[in-house]
Protein backbone atom coordinates (compact mmCIF):
# COMPACT_ATOMS: atom_id res chain seq x y z
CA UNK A 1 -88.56 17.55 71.06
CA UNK A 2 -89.98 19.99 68.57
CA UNK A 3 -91.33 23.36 68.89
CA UNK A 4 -94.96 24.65 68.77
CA UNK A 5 -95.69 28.50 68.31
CA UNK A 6 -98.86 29.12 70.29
CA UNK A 7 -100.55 31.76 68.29
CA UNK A 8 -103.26 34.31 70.66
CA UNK A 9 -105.99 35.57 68.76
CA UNK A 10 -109.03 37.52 70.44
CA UNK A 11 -112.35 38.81 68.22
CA UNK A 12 -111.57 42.68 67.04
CA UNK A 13 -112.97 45.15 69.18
CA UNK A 14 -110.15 47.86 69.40
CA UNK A 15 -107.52 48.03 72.42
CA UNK A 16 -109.58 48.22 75.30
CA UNK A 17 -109.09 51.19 78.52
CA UNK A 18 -108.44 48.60 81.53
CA UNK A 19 -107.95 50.39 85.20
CA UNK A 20 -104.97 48.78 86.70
CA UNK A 21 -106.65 46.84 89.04
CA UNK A 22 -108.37 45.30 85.79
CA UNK A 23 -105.00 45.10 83.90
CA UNK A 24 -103.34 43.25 87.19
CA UNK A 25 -106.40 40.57 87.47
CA UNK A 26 -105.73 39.94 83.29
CA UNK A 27 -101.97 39.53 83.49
CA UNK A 28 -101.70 37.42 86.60
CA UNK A 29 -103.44 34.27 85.21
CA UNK A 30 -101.18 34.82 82.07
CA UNK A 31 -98.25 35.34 84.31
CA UNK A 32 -99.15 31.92 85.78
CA UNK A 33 -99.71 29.66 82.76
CA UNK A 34 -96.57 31.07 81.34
CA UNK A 35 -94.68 30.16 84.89
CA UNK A 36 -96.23 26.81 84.91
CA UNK A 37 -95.11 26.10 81.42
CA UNK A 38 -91.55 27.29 82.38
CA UNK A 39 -91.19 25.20 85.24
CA UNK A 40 -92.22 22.01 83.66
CA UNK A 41 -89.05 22.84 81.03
CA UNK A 42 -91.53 23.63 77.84
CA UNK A 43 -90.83 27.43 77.53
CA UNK A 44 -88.79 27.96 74.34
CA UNK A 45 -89.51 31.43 73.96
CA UNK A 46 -92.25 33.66 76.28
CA UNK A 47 -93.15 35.85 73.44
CA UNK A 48 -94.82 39.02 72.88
CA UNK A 49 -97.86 40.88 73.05
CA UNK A 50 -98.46 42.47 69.96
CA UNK A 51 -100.37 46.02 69.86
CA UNK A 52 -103.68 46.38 68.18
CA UNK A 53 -102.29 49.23 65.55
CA UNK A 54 -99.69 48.25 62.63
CA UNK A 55 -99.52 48.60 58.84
CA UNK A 56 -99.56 45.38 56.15
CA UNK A 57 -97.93 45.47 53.24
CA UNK A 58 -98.72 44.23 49.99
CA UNK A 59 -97.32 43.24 46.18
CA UNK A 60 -96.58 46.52 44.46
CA UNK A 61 -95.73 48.41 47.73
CA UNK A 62 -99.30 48.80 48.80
CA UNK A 63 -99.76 49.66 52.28
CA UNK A 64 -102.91 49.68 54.28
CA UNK A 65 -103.57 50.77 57.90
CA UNK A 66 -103.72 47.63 60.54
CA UNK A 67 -102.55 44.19 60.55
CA UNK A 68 -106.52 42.75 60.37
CA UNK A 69 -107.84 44.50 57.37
CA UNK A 70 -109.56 41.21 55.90
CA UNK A 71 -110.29 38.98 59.33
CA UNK A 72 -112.55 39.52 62.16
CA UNK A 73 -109.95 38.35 64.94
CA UNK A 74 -106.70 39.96 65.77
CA UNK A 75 -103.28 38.31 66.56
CA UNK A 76 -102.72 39.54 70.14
CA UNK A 77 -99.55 37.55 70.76
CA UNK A 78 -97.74 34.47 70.74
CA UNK A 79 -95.22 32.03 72.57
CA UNK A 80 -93.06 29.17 71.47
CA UNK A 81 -92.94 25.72 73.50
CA UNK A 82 -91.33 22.79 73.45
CA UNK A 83 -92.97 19.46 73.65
CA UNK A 84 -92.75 15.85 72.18
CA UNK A 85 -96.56 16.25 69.83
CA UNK A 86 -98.82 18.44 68.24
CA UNK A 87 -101.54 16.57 71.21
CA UNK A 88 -99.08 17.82 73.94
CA UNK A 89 -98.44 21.10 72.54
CA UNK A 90 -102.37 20.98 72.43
CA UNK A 91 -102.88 20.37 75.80
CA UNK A 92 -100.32 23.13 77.12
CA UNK A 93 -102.81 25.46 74.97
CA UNK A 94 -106.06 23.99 76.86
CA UNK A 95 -104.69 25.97 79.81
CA UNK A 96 -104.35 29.52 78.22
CA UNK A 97 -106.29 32.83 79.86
CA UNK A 98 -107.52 33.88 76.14
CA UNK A 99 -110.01 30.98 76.22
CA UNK A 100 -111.33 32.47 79.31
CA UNK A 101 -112.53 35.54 77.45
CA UNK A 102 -113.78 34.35 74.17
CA UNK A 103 -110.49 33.79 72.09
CA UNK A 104 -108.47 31.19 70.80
CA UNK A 105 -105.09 29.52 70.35
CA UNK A 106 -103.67 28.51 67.18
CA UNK A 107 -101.15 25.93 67.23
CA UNK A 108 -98.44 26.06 64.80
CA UNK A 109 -95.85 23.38 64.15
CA UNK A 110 -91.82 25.59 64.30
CA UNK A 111 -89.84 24.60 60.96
CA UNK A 112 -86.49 24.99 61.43
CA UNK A 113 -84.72 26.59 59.07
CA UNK A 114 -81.21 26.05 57.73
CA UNK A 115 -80.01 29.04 55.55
């Protein structure tokens, strides 16, 4: 089997104020689709959700404030699976809550490396 990152991107609009009732009814279909991947023996790694502020750094020590200078999306998060194909790793990403709220899921072939 190989392993797919699933990349979570969302359009930029700053880190939203959620009650926690609004906060509970986000993470719960997350909490799922992550469960259901686990149980069918795909979870490699459940990842991270990243937080809206950060720094990038660039040749000559250049720093500028955020990770999304230059793009219109953010990178909210990832997760690694394991599947046979890029068309199953594919499907597994058909199921994800982001698509439910206007953003996508990039899926990026793992490359082992041997250093």
């Amino acid at each position: 089997m190989k392993e797919f990152m699933l990349v979570f991107r969302n359009a930029q609009s700053g880190a939203p104020k959620l009650s926690p009732e609004q906060l509970q009814d986000i993470t719960k279909p997350w909490q799922d689709w992550i469960g259901g991947i686990a149980a069918n023996g795909k979870l490699v790694e459940r990842g991270n959700r990243l937080d809206y502020e950060g720094a990038t750094v660039s040749p000559g020590n250049v720093v500028t404030d955020g990770p999304y200078a230059e793009i219109k999306e953010i990178l909210l998060g990832y997760t690694i699976v394991k599947t046979d194909t890029l068309s199953d790793a594919v499907e597994i990403a058909k199921g994800c809550p982001i698509l439910q709220v206007g953003g996508n899921v990039e899926v990026r072939t793992v490359v082992q490396m041997n250093l």
